[in-house]
C-alpha atoms as a PDB file:
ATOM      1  CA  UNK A   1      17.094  28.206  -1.245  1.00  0.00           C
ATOM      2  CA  UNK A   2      13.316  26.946  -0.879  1.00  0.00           C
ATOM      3  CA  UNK A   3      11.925  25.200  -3.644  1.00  0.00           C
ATOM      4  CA  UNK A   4       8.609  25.156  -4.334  1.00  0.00           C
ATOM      5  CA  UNK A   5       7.773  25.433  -0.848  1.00  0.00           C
ATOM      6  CA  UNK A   6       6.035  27.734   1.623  1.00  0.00           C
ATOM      7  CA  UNK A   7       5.694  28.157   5.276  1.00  0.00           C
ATOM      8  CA  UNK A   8       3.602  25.204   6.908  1.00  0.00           C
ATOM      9  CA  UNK A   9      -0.249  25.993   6.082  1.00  0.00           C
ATOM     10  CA  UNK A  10      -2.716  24.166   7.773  1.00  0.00           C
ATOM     11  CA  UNK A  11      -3.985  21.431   5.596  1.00  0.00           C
ATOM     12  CA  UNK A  12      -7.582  21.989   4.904  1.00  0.00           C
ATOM     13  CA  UNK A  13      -9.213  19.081   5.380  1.00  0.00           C
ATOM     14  CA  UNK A  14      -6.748  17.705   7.525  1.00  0.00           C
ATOM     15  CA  UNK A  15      -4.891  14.657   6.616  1.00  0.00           C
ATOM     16  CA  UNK A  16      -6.173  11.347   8.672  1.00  0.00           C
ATOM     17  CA  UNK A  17      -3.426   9.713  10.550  1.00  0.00           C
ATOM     18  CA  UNK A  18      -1.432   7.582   8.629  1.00  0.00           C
ATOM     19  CA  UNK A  19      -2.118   3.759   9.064  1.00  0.00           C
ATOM     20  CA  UNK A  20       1.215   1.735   8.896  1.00  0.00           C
ATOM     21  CA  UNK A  21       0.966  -0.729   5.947  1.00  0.00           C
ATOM     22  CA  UNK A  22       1.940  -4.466   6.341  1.00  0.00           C
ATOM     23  CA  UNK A  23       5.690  -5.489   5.820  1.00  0.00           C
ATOM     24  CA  UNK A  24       8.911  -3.334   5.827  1.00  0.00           C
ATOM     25  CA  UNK A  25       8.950  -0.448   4.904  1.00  0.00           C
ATOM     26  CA  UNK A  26      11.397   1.842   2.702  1.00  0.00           C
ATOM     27  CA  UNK A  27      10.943   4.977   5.264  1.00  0.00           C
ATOM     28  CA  UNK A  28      10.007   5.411   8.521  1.00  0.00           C
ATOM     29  CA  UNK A  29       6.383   5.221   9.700  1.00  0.00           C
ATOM     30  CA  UNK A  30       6.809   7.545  13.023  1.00  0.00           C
ATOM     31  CA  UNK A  31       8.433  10.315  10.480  1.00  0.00           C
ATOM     32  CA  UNK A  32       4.860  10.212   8.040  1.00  0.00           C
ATOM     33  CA  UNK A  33       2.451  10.205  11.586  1.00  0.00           C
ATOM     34  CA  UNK A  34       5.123  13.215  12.365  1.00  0.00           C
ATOM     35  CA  UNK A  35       4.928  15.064   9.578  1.00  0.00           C
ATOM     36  CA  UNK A  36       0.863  14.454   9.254  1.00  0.00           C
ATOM     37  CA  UNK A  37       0.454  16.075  12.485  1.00  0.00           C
ATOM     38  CA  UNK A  38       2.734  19.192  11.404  1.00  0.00           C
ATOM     39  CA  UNK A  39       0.767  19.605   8.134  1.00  0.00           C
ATOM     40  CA  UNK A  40      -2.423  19.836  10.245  1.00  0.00           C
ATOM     41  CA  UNK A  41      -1.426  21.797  12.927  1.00  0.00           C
ATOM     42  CA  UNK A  42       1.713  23.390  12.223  1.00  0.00           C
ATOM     43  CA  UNK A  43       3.691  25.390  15.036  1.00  0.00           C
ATOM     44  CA  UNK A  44       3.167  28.430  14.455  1.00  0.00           C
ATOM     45  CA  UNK A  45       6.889  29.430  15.604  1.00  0.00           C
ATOM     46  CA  UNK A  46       7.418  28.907  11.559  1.00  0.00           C
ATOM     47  CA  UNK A  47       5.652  32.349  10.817  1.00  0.00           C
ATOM     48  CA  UNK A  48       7.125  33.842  13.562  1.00  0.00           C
ATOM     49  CA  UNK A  49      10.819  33.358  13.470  1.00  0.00           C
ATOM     50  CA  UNK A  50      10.779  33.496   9.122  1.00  0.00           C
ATOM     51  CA  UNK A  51      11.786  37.239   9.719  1.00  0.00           C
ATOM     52  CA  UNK A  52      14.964  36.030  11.442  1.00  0.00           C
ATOM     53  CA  UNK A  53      16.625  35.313   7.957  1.00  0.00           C
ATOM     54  CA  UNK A  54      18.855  37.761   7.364  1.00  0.00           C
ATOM     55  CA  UNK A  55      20.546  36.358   4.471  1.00  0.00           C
ATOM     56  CA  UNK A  56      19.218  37.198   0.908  1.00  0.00           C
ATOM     57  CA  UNK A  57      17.082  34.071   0.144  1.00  0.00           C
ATOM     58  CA  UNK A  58      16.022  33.182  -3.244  1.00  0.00           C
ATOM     59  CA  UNK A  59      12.958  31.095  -3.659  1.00  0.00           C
ATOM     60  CA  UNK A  60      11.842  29.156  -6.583  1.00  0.00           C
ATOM     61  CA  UNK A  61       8.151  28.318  -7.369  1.00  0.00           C
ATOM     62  CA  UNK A  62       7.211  25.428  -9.264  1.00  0.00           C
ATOM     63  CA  UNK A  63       4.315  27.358 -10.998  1.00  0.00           C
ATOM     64  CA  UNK A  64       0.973  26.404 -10.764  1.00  0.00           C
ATOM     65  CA  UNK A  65       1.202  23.313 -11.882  1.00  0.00           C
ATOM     66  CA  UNK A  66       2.805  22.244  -8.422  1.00  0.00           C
ATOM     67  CA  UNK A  67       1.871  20.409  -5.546  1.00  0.00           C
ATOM     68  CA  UNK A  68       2.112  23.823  -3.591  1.00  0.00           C
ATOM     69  CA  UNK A  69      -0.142  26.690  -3.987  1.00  0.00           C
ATOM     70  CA  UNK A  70       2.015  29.355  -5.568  1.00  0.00           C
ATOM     71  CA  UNK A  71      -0.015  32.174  -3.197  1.00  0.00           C
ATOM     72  CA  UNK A  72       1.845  30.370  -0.414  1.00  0.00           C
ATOM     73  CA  UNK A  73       5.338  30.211  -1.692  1.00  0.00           C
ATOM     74  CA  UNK A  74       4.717  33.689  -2.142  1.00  0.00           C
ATOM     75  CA  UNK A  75       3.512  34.411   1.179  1.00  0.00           C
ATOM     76  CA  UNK A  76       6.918  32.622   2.026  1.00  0.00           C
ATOM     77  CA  UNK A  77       8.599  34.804  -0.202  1.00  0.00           C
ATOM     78  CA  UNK A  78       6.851  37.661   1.720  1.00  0.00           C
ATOM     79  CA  UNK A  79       7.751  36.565   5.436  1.00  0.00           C
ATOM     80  CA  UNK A  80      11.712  36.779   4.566  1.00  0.00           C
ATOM     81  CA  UNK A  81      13.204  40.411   4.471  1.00  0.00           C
ATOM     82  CA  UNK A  82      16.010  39.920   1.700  1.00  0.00           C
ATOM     83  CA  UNK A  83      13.761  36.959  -0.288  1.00  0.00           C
ATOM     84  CA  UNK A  84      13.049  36.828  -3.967  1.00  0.00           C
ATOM     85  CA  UNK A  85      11.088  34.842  -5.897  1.00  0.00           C
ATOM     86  CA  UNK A  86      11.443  33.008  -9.225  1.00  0.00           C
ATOM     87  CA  UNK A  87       8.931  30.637 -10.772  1.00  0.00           C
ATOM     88  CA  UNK A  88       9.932  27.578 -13.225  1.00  0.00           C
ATOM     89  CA  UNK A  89       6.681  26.129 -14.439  1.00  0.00           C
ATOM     90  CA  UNK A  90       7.761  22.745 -13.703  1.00  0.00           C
ATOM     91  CA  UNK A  91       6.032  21.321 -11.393  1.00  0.00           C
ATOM     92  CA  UNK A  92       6.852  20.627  -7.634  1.00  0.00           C
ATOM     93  CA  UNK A  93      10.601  19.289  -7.947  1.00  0.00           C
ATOM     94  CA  UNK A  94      12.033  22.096 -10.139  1.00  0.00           C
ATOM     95  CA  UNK A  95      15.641  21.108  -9.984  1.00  0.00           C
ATOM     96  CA  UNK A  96      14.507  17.248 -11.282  1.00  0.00           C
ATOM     97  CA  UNK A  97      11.958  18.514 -13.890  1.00  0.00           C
ATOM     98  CA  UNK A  98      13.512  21.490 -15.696  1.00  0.00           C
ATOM     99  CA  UNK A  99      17.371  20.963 -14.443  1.00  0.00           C
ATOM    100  CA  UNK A 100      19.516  23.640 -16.858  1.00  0.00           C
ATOM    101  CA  UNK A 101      16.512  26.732 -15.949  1.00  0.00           C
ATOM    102  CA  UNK A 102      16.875  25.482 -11.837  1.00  0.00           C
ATOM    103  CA  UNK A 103      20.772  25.897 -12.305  1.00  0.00           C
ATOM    104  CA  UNK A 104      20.496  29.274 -14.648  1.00  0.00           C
ATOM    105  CA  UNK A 105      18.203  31.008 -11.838  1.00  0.00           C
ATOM    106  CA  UNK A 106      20.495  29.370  -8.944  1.00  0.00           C
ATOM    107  CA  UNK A 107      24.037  30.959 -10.436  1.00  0.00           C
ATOM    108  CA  UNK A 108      22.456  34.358 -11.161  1.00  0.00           C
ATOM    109  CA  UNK A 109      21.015  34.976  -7.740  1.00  0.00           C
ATOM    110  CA  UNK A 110      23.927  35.613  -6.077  1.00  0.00           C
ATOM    111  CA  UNK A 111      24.850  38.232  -8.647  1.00  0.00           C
ATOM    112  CA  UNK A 112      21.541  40.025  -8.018  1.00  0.00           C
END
């Protein structure tokens, strides 16, 4: 179940690479250069294989409020056969922000 999330879109401009700060860290540095370099070029085997699922697939959007642009979680929503979309206007982390309407839409999906 994607949430508030789409299939890997080019950032336009591109992100710099990331410049490891001073000190420990919480995370790990390679996995941010990683990512960066995804987000900026992403492999385009994404697109490709997202008509694979065969499962129904239930994907919530955050509304447009969100870090994600809701034309691409619903260009996600269009690149999986069985997908449907719901959107909680709550920003990008749906299940943290509006809990009880993340779990409402989550139990009756699998009755659709």
């Amino acid at each position: 179940m994607p949430e508030d999330v789409c299939a890997p879109v080019p950032l336009d401009p591109p992100r710099p690479p990331a410049v490891r700060p001073e000190g420990e860290l919480p995370f790990e540095g390679a996995m941010v250069r990683a990512a960066d370099a995804q987000r900026n070029a992403p492999d385009p085997v994404w697109w490709d294989h997202m008509g694979r699922i065969t499962m129904p697939t239930l994907v919530i959007g955050g509304g447009p409020v969100g870090l994600i642009p809701q034309d691409q979680v619903a260009q996600l929503k269009a690149l999986i056969p069985d997908a449907s979309l719901v959107t909680v206007d709550a920003a990008h982390l749906v299940h943290e922000s509006r809990p009880e309407e993340f779990l409402a839409v989550a139990r009756e999906f699998p009755d659709r």
